[in-house]
C-alpha atoms as a PDB file:
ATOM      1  CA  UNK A   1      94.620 104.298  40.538  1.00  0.00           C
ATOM      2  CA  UNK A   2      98.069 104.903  41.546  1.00  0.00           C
ATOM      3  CA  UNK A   3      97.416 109.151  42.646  1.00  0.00           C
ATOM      4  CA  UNK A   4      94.132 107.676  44.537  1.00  0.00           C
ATOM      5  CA  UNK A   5      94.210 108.907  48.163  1.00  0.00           C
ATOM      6  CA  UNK A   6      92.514 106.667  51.096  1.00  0.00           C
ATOM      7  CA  UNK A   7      91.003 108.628  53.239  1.00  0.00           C
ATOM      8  CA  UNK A   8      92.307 108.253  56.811  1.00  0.00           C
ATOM      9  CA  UNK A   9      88.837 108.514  58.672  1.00  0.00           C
ATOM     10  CA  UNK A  10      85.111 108.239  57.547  1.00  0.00           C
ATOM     11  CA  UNK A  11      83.551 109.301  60.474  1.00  0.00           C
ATOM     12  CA  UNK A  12      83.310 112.828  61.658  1.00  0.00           C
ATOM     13  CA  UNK A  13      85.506 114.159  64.523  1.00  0.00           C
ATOM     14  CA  UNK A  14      84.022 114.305  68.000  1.00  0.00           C
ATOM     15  CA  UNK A  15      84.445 118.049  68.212  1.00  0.00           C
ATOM     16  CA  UNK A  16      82.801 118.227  64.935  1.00  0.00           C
ATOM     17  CA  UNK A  17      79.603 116.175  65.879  1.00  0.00           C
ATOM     18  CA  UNK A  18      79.515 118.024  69.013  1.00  0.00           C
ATOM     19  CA  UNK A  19      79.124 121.377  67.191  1.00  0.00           C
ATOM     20  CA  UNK A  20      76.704 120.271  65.208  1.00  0.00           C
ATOM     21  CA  UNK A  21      74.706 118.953  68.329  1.00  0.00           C
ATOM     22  CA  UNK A  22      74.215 123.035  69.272  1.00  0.00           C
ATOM     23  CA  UNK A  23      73.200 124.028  65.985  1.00  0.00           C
ATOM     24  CA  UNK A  24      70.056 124.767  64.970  1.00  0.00           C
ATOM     25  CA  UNK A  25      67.125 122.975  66.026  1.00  0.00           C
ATOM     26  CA  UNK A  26      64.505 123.499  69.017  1.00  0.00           C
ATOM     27  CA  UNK A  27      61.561 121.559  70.047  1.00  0.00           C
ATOM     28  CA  UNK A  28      60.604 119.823  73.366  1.00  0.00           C
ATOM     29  CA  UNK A  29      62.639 116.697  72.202  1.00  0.00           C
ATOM     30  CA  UNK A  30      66.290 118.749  71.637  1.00  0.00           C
ATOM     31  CA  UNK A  31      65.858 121.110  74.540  1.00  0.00           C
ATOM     32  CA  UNK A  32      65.442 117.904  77.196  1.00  0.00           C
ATOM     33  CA  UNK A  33      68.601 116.991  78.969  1.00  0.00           C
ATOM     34  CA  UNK A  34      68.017 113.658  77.928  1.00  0.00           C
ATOM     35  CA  UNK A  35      69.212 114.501  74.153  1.00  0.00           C
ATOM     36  CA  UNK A  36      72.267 116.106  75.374  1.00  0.00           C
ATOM     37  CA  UNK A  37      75.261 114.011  73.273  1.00  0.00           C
ATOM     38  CA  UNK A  38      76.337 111.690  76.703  1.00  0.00           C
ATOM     39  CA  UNK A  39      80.576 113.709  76.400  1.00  0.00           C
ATOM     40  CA  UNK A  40      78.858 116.984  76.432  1.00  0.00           C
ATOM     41  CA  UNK A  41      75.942 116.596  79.215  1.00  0.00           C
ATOM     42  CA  UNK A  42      77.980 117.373  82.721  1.00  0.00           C
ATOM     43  CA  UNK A  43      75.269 116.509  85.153  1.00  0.00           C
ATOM     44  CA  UNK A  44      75.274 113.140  83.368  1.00  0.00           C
ATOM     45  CA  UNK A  45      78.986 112.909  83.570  1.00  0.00           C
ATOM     46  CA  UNK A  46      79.191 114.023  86.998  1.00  0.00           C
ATOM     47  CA  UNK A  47      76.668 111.445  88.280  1.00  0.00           C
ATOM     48  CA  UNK A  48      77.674 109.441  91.491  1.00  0.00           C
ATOM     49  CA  UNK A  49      77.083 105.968  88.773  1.00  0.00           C
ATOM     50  CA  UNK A  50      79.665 107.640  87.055  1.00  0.00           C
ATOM     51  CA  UNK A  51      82.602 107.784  89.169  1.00  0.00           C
ATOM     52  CA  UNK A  52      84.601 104.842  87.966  1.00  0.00           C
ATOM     53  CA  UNK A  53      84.357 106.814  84.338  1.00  0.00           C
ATOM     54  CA  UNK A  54      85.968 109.946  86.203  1.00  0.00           C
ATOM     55  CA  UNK A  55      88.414 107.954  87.460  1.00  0.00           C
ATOM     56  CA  UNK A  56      89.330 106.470  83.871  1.00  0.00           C
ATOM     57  CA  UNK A  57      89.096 110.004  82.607  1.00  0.00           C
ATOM     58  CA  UNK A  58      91.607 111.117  85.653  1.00  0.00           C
ATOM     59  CA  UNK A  59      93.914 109.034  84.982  1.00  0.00           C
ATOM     60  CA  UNK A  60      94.213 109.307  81.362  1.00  0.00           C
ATOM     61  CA  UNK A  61      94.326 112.709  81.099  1.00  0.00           C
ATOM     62  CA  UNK A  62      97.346 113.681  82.567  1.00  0.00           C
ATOM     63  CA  UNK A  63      99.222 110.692  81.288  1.00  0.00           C
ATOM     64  CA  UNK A  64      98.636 111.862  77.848  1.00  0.00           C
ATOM     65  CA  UNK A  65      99.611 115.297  78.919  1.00  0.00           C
ATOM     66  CA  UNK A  66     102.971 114.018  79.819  1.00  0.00           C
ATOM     67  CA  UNK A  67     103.402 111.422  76.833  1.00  0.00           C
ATOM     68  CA  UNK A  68     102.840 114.168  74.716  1.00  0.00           C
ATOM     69  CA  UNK A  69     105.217 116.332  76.365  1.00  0.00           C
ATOM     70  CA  UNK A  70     108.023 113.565  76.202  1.00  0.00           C
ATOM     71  CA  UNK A  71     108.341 113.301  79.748  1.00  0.00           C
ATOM     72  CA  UNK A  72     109.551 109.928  80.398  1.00  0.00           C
ATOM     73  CA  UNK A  73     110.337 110.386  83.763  1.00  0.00           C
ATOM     74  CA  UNK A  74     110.347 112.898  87.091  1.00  0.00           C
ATOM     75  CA  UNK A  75     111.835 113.424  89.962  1.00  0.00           C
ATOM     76  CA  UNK A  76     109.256 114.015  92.744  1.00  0.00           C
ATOM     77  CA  UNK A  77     109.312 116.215  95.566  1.00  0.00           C
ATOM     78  CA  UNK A  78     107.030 116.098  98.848  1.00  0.00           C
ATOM     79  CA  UNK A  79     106.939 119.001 101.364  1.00  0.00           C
ATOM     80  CA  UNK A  80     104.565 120.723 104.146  1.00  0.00           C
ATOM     81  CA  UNK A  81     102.792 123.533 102.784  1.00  0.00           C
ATOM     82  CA  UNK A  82     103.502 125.527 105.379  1.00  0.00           C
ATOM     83  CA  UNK A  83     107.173 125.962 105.364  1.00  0.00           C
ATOM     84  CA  UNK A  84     107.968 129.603 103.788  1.00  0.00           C
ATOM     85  CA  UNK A  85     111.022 131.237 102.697  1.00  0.00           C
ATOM     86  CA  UNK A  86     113.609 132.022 104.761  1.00  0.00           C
ATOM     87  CA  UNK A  87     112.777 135.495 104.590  1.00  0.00           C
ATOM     88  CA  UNK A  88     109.338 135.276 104.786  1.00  0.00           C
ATOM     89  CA  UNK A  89     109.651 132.487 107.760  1.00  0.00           C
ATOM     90  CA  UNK A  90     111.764 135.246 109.512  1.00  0.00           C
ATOM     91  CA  UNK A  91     108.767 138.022 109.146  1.00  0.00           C
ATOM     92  CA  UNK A  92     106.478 135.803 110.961  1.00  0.00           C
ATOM     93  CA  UNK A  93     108.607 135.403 113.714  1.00  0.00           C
ATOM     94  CA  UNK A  94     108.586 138.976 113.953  1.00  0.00           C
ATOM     95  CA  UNK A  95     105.109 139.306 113.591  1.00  0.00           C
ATOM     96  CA  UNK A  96     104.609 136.460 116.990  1.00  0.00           C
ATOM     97  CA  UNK A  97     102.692 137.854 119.674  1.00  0.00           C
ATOM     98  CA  UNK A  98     102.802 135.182 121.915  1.00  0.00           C
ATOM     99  CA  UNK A  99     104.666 132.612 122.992  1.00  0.00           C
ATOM    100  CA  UNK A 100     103.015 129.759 121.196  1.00  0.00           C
ATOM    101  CA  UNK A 101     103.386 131.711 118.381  1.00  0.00           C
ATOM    102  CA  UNK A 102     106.712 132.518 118.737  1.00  0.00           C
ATOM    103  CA  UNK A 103     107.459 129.057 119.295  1.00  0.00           C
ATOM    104  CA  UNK A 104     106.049 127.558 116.036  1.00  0.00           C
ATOM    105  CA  UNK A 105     107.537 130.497 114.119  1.00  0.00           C
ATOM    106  CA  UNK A 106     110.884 129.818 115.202  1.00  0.00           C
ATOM    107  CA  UNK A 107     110.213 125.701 114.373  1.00  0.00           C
ATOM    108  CA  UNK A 108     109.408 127.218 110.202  1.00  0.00           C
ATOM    109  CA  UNK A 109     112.402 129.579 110.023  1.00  0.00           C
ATOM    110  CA  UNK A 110     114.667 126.607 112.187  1.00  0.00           C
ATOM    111  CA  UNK A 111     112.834 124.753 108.883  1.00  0.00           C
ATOM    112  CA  UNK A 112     112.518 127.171 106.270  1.00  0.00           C
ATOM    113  CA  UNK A 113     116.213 126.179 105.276  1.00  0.00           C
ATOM    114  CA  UNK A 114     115.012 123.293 103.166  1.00  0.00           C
ATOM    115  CA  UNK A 115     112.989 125.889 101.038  1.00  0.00           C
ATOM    116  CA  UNK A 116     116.595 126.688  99.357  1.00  0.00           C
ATOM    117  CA  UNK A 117     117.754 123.236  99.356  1.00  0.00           C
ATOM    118  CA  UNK A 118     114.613 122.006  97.731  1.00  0.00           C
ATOM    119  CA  UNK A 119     115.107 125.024  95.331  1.00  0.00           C
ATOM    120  CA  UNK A 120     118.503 123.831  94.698  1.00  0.00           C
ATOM    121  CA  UNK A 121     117.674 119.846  94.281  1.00  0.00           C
ATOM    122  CA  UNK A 122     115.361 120.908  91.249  1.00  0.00           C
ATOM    123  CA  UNK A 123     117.700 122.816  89.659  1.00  0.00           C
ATOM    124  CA  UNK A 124     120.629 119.939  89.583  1.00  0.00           C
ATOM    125  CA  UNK A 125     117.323 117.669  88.163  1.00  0.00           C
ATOM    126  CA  UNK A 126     116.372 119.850  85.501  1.00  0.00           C
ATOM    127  CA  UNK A 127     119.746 120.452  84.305  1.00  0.00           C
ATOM    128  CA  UNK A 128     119.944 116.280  83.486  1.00  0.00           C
ATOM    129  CA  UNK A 129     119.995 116.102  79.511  1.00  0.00           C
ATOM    130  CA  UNK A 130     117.233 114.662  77.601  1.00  0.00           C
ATOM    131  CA  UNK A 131     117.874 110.883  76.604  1.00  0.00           C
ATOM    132  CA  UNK A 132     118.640 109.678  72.772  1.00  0.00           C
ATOM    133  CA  UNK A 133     115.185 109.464  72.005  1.00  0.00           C
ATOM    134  CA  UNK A 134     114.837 113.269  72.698  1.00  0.00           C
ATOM    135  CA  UNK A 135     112.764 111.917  76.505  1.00  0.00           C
ATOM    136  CA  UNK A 136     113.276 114.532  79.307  1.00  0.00           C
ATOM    137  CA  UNK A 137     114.233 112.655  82.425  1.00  0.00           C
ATOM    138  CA  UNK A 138     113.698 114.075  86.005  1.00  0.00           C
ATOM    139  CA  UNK A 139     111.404 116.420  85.068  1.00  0.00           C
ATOM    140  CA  UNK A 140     110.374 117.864  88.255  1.00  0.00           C
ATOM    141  CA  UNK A 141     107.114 117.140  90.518  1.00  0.00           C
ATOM    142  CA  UNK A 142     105.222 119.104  93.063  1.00  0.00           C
ATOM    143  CA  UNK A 143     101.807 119.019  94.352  1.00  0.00           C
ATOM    144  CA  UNK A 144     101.749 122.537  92.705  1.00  0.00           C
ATOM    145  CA  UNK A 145     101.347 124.536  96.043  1.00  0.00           C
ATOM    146  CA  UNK A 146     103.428 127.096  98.117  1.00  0.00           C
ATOM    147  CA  UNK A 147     106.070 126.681 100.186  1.00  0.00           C
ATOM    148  CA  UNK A 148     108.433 123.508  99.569  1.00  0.00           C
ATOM    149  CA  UNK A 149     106.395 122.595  96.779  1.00  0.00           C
ATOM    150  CA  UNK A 150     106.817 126.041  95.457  1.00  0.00           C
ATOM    151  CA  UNK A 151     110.199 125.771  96.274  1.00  0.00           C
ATOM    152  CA  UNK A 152     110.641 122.777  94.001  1.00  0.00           C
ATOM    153  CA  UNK A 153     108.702 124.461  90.841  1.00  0.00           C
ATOM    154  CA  UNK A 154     111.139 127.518  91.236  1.00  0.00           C
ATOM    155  CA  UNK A 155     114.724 125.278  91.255  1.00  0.00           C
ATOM    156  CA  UNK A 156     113.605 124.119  88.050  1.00  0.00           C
ATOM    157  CA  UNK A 157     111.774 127.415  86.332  1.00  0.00           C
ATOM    158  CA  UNK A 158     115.123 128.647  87.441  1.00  0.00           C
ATOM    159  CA  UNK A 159     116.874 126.326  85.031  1.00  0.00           C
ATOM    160  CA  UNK A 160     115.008 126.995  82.265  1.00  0.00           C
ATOM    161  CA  UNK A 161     113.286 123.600  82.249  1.00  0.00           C
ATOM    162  CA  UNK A 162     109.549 123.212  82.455  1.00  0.00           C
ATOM    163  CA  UNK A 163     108.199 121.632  85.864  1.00  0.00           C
ATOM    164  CA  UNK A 164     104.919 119.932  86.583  1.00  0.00           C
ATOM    165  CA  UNK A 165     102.399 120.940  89.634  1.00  0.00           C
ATOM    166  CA  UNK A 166      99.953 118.262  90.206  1.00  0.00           C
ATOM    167  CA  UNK A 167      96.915 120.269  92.169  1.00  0.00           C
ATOM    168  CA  UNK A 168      94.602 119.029  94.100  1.00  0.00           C
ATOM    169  CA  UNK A 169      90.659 120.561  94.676  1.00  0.00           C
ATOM    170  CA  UNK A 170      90.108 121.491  98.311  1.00  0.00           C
ATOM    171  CA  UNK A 171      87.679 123.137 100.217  1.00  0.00           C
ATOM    172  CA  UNK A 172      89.839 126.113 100.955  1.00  0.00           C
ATOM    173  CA  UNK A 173      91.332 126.852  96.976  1.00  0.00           C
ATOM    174  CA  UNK A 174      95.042 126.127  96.771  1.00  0.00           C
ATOM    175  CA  UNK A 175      96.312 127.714  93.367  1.00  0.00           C
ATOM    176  CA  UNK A 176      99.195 126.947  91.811  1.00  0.00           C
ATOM    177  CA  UNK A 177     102.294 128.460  92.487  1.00  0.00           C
ATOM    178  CA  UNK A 178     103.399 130.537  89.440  1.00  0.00           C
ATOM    179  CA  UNK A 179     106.433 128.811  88.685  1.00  0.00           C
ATOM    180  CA  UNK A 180     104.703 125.581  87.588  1.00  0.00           C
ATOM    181  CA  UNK A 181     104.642 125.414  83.613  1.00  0.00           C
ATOM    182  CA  UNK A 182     100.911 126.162  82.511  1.00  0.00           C
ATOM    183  CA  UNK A 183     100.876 123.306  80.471  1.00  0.00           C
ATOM    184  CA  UNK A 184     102.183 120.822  82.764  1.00  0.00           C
ATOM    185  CA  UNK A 185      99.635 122.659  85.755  1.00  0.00           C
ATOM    186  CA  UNK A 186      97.312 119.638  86.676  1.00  0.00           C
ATOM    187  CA  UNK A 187      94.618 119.695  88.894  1.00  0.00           C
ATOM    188  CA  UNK A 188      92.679 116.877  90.670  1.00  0.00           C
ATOM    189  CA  UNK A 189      89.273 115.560  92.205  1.00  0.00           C
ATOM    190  CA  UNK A 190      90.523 112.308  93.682  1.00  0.00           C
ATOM    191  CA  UNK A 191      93.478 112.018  95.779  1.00  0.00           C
ATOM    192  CA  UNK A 192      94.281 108.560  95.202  1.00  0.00           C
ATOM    193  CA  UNK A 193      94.247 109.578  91.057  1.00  0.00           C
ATOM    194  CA  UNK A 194      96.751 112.129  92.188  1.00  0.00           C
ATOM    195  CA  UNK A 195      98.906 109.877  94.362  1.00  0.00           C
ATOM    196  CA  UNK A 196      99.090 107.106  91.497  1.00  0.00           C
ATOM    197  CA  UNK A 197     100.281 109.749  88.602  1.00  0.00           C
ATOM    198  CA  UNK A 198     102.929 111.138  91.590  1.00  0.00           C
ATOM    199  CA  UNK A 199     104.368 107.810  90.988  1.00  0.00           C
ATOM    200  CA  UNK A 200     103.772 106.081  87.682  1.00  0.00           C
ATOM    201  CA  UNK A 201     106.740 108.241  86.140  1.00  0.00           C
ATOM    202  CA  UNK A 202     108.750 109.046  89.394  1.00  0.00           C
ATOM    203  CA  UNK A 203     112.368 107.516  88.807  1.00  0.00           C
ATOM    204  CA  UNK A 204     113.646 109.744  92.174  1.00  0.00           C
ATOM    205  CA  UNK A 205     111.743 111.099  95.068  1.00  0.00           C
ATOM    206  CA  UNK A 206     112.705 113.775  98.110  1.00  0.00           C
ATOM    207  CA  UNK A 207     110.599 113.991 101.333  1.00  0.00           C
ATOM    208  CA  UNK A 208     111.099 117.136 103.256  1.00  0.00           C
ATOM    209  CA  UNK A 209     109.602 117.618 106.449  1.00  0.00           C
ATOM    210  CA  UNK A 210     105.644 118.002 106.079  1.00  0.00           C
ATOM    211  CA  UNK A 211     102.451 117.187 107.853  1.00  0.00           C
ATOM    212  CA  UNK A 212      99.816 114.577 107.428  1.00  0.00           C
ATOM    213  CA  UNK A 213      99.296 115.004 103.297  1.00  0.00           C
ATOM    214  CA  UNK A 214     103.291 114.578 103.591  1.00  0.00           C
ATOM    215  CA  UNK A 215     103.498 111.642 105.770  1.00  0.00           C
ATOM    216  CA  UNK A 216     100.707 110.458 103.797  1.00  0.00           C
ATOM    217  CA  UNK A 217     102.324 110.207 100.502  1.00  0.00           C
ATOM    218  CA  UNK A 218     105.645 109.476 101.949  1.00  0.00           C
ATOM    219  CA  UNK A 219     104.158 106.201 103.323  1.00  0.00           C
ATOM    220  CA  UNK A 220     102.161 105.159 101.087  1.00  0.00           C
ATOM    221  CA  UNK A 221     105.926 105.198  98.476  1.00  0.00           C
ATOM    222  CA  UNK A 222     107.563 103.372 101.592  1.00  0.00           C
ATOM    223  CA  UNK A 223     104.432 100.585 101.195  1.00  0.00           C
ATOM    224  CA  UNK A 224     104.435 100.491  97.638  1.00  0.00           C
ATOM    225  CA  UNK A 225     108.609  99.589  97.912  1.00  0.00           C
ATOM    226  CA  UNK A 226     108.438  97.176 101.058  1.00  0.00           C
ATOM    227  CA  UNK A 227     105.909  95.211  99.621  1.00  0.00           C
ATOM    228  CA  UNK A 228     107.464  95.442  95.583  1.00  0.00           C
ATOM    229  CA  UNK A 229     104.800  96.517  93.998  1.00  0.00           C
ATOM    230  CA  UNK A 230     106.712  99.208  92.680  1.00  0.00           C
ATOM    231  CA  UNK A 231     110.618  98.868  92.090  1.00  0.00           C
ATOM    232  CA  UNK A 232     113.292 100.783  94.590  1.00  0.00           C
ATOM    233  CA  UNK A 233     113.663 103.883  93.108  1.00  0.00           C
ATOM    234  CA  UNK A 234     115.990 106.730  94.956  1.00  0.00           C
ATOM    235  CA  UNK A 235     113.973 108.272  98.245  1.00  0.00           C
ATOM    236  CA  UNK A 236     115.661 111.063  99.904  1.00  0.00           C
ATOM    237  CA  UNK A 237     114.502 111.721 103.475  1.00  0.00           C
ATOM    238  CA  UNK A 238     115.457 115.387 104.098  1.00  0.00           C
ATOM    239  CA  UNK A 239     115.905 116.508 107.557  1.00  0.00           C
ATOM    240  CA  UNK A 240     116.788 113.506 109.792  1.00  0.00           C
ATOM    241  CA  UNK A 241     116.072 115.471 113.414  1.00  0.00           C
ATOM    242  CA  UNK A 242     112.535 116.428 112.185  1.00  0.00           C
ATOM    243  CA  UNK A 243     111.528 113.010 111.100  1.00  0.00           C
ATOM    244  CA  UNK A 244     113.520 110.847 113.856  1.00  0.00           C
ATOM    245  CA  UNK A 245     111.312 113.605 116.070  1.00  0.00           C
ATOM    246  CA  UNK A 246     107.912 112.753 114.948  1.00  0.00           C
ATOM    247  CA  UNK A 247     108.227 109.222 113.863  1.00  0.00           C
ATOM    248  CA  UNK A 248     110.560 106.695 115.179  1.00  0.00           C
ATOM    249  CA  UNK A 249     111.515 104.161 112.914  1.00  0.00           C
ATOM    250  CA  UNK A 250     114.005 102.255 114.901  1.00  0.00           C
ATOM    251  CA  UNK A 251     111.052 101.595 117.220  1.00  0.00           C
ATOM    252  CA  UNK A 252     109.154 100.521 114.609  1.00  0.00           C
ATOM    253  CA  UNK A 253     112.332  97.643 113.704  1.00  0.00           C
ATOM    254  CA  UNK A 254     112.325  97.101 117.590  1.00  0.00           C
ATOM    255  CA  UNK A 255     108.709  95.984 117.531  1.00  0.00           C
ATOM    256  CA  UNK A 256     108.664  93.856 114.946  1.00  0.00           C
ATOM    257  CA  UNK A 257     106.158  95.043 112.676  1.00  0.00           C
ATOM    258  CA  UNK A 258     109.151  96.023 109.863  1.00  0.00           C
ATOM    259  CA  UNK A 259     112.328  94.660 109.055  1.00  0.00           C
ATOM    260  CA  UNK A 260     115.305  96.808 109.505  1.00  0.00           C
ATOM    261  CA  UNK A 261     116.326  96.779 106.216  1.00  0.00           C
ATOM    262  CA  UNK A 262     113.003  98.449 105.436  1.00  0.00           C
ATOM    263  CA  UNK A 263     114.798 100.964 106.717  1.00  0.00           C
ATOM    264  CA  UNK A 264     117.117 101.339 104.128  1.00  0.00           C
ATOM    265  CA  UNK A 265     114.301 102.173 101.521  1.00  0.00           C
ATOM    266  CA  UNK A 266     115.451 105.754 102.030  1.00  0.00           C
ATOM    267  CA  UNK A 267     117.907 107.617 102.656  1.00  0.00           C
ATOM    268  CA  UNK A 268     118.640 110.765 105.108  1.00  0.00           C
ATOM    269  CA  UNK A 269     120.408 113.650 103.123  1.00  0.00           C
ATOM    270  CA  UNK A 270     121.024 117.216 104.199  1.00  0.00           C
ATOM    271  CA  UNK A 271     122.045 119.141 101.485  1.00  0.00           C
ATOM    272  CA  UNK A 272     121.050 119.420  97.255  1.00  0.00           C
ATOM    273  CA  UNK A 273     124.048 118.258  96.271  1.00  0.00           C
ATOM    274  CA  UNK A 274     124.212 115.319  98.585  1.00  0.00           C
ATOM    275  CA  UNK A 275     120.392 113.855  97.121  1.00  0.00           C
ATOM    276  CA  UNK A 276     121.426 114.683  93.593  1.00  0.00           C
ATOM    277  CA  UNK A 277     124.744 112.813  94.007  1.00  0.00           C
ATOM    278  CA  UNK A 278     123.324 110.073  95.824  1.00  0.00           C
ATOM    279  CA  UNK A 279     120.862 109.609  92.913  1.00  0.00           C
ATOM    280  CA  UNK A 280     123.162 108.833  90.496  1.00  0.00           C
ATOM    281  CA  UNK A 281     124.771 106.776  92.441  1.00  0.00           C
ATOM    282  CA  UNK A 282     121.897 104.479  92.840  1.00  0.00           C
ATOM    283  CA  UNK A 283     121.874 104.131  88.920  1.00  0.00           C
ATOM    284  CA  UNK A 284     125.189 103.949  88.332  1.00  0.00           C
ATOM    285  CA  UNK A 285     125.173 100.983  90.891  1.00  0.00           C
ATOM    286  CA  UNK A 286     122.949  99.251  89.101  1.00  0.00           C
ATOM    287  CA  UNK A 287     124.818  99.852  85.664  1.00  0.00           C
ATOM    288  CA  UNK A 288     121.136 100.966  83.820  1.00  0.00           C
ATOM    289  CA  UNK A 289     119.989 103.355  82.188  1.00  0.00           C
ATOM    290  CA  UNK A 290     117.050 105.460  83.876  1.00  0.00           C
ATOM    291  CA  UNK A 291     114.001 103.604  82.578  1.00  0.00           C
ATOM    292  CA  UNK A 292     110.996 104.990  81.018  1.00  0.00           C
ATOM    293  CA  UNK A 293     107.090 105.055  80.998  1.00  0.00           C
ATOM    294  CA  UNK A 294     107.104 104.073  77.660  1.00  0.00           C
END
């Protein structure tokens, strides 16, 4: 009895049940939808009963994509989709036909500035080493689309290190830049799903200037701190005249309706080498080591 194996499973694979579910046999009973194994039958699964399974099955996927990957943590980044190269920013200036066209085009390429610095950011991110455990730390985050997004895919492609896009479906098809890793290229039905898996591994996060998806994200991190239902992490605020433009925090202190040293959840930075430094700092200060998911 001593060479006598155990066998680690006695019943069949999924995948292998599933094959067998296509195999062979027709009659009025197999061809109904209703026989359809309940995993392989999509207009069950996409049911409006079933949306709180398709929100399990949202959030569980990419999670085990990233366990699996050793990814233990990542450094976020949040940008308009609108804000192009330099070069490119420059060519629709010069394109402008009219004066509210030249106006906004010379707002992107005034802008388009923090394309490089974002690109920069993610390459000081990627280059952090990969903890005793073999974990990859800092792993950087994008919503997967152009601009500063694409920006922050290309800093760390750049480096070698493999970067995560985290698309969303939209009515008008957003495809992933090419410089997120295929394997790591994410895509999502439900924006809150999306949101939550921007910051169940996030350990450092940089807001450059953006619209409402931007401001939308932005705040909801800002909520999440000032009410501590997620720990402080590291929030750079890049580009302290746009945002002290279009939202005006002080005023929002001199109200009442937040505490000044909300204010101090983030912090304004200019340049890639100012965020990266200032996000050591923060866990230096606190003399730990960057935490993980696991």
């Amino acid at each position: 009895m001593t060479d006598t194996k155990v066998p680690s499973r006695v019943f069949a694979r999924a995948s292998q049940d599933a094959a067998s579910a296509k195999a062979g046999i027709n009659t009025p009973q197999t061809e109904n939808p209703a026989y359809r194994l309940a995993f392989q039958d999509l207009d069950f699964l996409l049911r409006e009963d079933l949306r709180p399974i398709r929100f399990q099955l949202e959030l569980l996927k990419p999670q085990l994509i990233l366990s699996e990957a050793g990814i233990a943590s990542t450094f976020v980044m949040y940008g308009s989709a609108r804000i192009p190269e330099p070069a490119k920013a420059q060519a629709l200036l010069d394109l402008a036909t009219d004066e509210t066209g030249r106006r906004v085009a010379e707002r992107l390429v005034a802008k388009s500035k923090y394309y490089d610095i974002a690109r920069r950011l993610a390459g000081l991110a990627a280059a952090f080493p990969r903890d005793a455990a073999g974990k990859r730390h800092f792993v950087v985050c994008s919503g997967g689309g152009p601009s500063i997004m694409e920006a922050a895919n290309r800093g760390a492609a750049e480096a070698g290190a493999d970067t995560i896009g985290l698309n969303i479906v939209l009515p008008h098809e957003q495809a992933p830049n090419p410089y997120v890793t295929p394997s790591l290229s994410l895509q999502f039905h439900y924006f809150a799903l999306r949101k939550m898996h921007f910051l169940l591994h996030a350990r450092a996060l940089a807001a450059f200037p953006g619209g409402f998806g931007t401001f939308d994200e932005f705040f909801e991190l800002l909520t999440l701190i000032q009410t501590g239902k997620i720990a402080p992490i590291p929030v750079l605020l890049y580009g302290r005249e746009f945002w002290e433009r279009v939202v005006d925090f002080q005023a929002l202190c001199d109200e009442g309706v937040v505490s000044p040293k909300d204010l101090d959840i983030f912090t304004y930075c200019e340049t890639a080498e100012e965020g990266w430094a200032h996000v050591q700092d923060f866990y230096r200060d606190r003399e730990v080591a960057v935490p993980s998911t696991d």
